[in-house]
Protein backbone atom coordinates (compact mmCIF):
# COMPACT_ATOMS: atom_id res chain seq x y z
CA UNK A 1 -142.48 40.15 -15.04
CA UNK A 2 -140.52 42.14 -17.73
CA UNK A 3 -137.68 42.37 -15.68
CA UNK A 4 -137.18 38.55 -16.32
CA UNK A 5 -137.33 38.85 -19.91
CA UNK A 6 -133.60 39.02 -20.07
CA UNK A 7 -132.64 36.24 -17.91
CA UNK A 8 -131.86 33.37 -20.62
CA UNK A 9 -128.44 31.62 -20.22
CA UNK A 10 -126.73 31.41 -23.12
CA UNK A 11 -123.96 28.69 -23.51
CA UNK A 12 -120.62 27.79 -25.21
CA UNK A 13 -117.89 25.39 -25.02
CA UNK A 14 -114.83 26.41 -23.38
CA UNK A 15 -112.73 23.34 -22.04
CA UNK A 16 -112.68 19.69 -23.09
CA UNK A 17 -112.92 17.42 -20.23
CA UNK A 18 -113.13 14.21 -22.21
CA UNK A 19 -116.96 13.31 -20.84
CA UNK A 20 -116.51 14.08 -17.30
CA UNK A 21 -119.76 16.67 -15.61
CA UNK A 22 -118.90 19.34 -13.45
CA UNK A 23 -121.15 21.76 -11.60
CA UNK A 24 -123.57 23.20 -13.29
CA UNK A 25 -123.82 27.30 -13.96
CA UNK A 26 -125.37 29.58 -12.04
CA UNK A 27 -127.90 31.85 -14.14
CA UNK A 28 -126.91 35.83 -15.48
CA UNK A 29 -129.84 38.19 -15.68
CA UNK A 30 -129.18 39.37 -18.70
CA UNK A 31 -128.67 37.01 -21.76
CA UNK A 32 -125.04 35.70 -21.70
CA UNK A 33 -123.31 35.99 -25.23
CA UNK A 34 -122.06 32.26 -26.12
CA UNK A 35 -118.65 31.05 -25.71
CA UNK A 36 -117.64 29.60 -28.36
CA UNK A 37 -116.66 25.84 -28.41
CA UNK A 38 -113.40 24.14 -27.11
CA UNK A 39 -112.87 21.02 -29.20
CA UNK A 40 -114.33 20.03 -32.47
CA UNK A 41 -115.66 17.15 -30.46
CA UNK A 42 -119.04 17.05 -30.31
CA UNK A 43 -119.67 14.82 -27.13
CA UNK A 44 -121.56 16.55 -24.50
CA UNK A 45 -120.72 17.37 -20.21
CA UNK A 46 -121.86 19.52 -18.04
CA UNK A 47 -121.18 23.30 -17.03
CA UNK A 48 -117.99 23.78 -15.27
CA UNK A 49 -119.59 26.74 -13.61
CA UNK A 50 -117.74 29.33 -14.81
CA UNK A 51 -120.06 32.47 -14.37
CA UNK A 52 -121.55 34.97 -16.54
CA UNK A 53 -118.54 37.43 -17.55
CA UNK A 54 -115.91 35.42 -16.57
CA UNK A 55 -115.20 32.64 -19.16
CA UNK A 56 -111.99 32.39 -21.24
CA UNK A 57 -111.19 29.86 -24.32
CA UNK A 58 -108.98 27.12 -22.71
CA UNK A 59 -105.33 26.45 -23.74
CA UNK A 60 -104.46 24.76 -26.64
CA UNK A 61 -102.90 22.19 -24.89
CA UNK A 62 -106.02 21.56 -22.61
CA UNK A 63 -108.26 21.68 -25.67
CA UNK A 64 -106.22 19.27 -27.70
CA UNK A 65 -105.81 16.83 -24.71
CA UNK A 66 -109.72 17.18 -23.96
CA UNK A 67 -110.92 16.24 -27.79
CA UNK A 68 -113.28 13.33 -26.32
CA UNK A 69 -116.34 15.80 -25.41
CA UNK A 70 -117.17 19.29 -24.75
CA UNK A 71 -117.78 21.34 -21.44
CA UNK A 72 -119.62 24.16 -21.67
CA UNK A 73 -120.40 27.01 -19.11
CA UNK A 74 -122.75 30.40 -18.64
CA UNK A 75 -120.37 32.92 -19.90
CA UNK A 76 -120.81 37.15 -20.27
CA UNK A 77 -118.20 37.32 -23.01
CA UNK A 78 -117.27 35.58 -26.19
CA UNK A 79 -114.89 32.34 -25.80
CA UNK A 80 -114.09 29.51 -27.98
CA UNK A 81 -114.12 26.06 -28.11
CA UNK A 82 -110.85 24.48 -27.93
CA UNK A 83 -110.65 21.70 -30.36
CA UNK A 84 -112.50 20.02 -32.96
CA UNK A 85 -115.30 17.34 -31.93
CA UNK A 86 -116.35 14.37 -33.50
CA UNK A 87 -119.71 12.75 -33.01
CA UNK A 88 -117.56 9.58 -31.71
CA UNK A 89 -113.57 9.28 -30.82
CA UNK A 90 -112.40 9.79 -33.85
CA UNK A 91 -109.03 11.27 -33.66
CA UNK A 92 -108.49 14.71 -34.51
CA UNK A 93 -105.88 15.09 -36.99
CA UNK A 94 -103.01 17.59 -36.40
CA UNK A 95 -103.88 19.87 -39.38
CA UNK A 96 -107.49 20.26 -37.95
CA UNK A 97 -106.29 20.92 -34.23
CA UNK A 98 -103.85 23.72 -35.49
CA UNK A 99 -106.33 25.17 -37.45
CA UNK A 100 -108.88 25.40 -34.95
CA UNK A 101 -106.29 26.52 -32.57
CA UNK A 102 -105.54 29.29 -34.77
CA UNK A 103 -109.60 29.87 -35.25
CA UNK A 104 -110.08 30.25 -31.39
CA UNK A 105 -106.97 32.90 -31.24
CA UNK A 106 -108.87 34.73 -33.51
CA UNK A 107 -111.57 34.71 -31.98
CA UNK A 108 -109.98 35.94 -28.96
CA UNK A 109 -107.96 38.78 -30.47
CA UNK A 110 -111.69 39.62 -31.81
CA UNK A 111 -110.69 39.01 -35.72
CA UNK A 112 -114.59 37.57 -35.81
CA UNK A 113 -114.36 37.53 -39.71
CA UNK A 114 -111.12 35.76 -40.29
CA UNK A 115 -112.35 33.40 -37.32
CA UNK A 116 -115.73 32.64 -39.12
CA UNK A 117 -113.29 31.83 -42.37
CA UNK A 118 -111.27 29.38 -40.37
CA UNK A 119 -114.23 28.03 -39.06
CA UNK A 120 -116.37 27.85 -42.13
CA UNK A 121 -112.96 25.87 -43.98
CA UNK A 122 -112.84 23.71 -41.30
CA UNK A 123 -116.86 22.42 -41.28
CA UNK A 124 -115.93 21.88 -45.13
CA UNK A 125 -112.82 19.98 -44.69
CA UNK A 126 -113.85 17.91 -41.40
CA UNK A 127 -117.51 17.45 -41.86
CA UNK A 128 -117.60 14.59 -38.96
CA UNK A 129 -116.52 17.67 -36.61
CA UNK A 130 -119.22 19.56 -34.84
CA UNK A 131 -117.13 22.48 -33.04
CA UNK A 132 -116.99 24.86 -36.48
CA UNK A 133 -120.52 24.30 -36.74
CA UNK A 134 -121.05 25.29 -32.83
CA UNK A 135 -118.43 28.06 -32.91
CA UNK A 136 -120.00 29.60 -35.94
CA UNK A 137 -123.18 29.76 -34.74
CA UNK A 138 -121.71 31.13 -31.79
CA UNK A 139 -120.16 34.08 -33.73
CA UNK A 140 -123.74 34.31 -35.57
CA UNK A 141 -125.57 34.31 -32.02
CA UNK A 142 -123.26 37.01 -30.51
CA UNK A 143 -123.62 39.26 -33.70
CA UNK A 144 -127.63 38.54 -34.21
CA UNK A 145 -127.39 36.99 -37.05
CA UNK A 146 -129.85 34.89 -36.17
CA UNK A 147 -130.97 32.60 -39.48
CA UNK A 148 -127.54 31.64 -39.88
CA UNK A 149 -126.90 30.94 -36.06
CA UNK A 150 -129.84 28.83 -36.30
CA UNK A 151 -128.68 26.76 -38.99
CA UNK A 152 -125.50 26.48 -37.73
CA UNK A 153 -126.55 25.30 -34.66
CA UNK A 154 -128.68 22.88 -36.54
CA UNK A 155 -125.97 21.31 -38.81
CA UNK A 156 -123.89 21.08 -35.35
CA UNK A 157 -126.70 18.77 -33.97
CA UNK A 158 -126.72 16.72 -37.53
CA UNK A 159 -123.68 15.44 -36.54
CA UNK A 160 -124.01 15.36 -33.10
CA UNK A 161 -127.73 14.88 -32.43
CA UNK A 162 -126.58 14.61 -28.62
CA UNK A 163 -124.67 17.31 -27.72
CA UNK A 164 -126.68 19.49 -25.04
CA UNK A 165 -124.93 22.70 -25.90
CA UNK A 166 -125.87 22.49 -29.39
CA UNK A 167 -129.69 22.23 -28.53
CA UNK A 168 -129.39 24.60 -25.26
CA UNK A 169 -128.35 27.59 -27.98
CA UNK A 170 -130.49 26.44 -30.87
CA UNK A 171 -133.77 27.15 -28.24
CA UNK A 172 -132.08 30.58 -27.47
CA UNK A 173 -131.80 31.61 -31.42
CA UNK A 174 -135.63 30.18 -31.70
CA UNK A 175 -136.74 32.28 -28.87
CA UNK A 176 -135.30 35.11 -30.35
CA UNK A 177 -136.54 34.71 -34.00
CA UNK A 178 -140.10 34.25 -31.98
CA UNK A 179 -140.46 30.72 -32.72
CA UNK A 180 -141.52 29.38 -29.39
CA UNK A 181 -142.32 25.73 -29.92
CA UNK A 182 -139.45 24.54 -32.55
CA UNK A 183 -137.75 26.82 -28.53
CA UNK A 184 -139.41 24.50 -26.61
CA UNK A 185 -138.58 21.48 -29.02
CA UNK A 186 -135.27 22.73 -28.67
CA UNK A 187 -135.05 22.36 -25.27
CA UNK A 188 -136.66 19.69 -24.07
CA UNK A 189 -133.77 17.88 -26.84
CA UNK A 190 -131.07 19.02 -25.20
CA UNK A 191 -132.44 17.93 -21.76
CA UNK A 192 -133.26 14.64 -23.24
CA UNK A 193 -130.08 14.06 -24.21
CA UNK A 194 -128.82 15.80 -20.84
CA UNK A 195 -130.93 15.45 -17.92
CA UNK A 196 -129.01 17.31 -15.53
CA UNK A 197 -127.63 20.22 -18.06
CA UNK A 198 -128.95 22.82 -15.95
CA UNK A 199 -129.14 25.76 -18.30
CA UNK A 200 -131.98 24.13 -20.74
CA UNK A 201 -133.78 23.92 -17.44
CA UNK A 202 -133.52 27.49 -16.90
CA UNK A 203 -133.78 28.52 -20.44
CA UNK A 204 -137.02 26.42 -20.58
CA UNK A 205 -138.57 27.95 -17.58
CA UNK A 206 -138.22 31.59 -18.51
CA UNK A 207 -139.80 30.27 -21.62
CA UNK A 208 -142.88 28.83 -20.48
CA UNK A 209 -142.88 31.65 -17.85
CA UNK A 210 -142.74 34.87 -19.69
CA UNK A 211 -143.86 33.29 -23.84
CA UNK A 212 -146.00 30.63 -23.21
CA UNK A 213 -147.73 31.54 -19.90
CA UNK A 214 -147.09 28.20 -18.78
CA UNK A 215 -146.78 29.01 -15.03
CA UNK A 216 -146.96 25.36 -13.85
CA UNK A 217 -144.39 23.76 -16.53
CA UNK A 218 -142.01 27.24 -15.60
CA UNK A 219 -142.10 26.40 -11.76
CA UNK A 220 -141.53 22.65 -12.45
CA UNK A 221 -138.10 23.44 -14.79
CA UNK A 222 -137.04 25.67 -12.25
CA UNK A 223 -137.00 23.62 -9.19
CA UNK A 224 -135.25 21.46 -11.24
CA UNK A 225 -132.75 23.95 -12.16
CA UNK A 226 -131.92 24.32 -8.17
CA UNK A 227 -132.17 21.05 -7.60
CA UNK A 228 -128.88 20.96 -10.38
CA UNK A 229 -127.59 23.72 -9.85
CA UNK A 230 -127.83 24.83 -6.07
CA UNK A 231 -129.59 27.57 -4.11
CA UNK A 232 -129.70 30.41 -5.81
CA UNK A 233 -131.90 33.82 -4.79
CA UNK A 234 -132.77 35.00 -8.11
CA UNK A 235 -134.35 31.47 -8.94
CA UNK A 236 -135.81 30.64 -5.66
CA UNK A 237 -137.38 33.72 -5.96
CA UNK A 238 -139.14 33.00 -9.31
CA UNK A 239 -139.99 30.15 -7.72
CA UNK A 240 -142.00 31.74 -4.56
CA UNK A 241 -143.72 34.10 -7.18
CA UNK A 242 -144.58 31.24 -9.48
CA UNK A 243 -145.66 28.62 -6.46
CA UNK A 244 -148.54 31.66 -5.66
CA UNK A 245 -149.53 32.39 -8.73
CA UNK A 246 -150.39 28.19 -9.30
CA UNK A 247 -151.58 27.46 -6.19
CA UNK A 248 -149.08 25.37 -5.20
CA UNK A 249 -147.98 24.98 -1.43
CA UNK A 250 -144.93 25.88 0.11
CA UNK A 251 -142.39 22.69 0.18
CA UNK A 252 -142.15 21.20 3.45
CA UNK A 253 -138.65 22.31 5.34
CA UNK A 254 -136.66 19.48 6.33
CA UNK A 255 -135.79 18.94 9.90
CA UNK A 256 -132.60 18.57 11.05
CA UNK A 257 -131.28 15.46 12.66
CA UNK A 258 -131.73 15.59 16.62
């Protein structure tokens, strides 16, 4: 079972789609570095299924049109959120979405510390913005700075108690500071205020799998990870190991239509 002890997804924003879900990810064995958030808007989609390595910050143009919500996806390198996001649709003033711009191209030329500046200015200037908060906890995640990840995280979810993302990375910093309920709190938050964000689902399973020896709760979050997400091998696999070591029967196969 240590092989599994690297499989948490960790997420980021990286294109605004103004509210609208898209597929969820598919998991990375090893622990995806964050990418960082799109918009400063703070309302919450889906994964857009961009997989682990292959994630990108989104245009400016995109990321300014999108400032209505935040998309986020399972990504192997560092990327940024593309605008600014409120806890409501507030509009995003033009100073604050060139800033930001200039904060994710920063990020992407990998200036981190001039990038957490921008950042850090902007969470003191627009305080009803969540996407410094995210992206700086982001940049804290993906340099194990841990404390401060977690409280950025935190103050992201202050003003955006809602936002999936937020809570999906606040579990992962938890987990790794060895805090495995205020994890599990974590969690189950962002899956309460997304039921179908498929990466809490995952995150939460290896959880109860491999820290709390939860076998039952583990196979339950990740059947519904599949049931999100799609097939996938790896999982399904967990699944057949974890189904033994409950007890619990084989699910029936469905016939096909005659």
């Amino acid at each position: 079972m240590n092989s599994k002890s690297n499989r948490f997804v960790s997420l980021g924003v990286i294109a605004l789609l103004a509210g609208c879900h898209s597929a969820p990810v598919k998991p990375s064995r090893a622990p995806a570095p964050a990418a960082p958030a799109s918009t400063p808007e703070s309302k919450p989609v889906t994964s857009n299924g961009v997989p682990a390595g292959g994630a990108s910050p989104a245009s400016t143009a995109a990321g300014a049109a999108a400032a209505q919500g935040s998309a986020a996806t399972a990504s192997g390198t560092t990327a940024a959120a593309n605008a600014p996001a409120a806890a409501d649709s507030t509009p995003i003033p033009p100073r604050a979405a060139q800033q930001y711009s200039q904060a994710l191209q920063m990020m992407k030329s990998n200036r981190l510390t001039d990038a957490e500046l921008e950042f850090k200015q902007l969470a003191v200037a627009y305080p009803q913005f969540a996407g410094p908060q995210l992206n700086l906890g982001l940049l804290y995640l993906n340099a194990s700075r841990l404390p401060e990840a977690e409280a950025a995280f935190k103050a992201a979810l202050h003003t955006s108690p809602a936002n999936p993302i937020a809570g999906d990375e606040l579990g992962i910093v938890e987990r790794k500071l060895g805090k495995f309920t205020e994890a599990e709190a974590a969690y189950l938050a962002a899956i309460a205020a997304e039921p179908n964000y498929a990466p809490a689902h995952f995150n939460l399973g290896v959880l109860y799998d491999l820290y709390l020896v939860e076998p039952q709760k583990a196979l339950e979050q990740f059947e519904r990870y599949i049931e999100i997400a799609g097939e996938n091998k790896q999982v399904s696999g967990w699944v057949i190991e974890l189904r033994k070591r409950v007890g619990a029967p084989a699910p029936v196969a469905k016939k096909e239509p005659t």
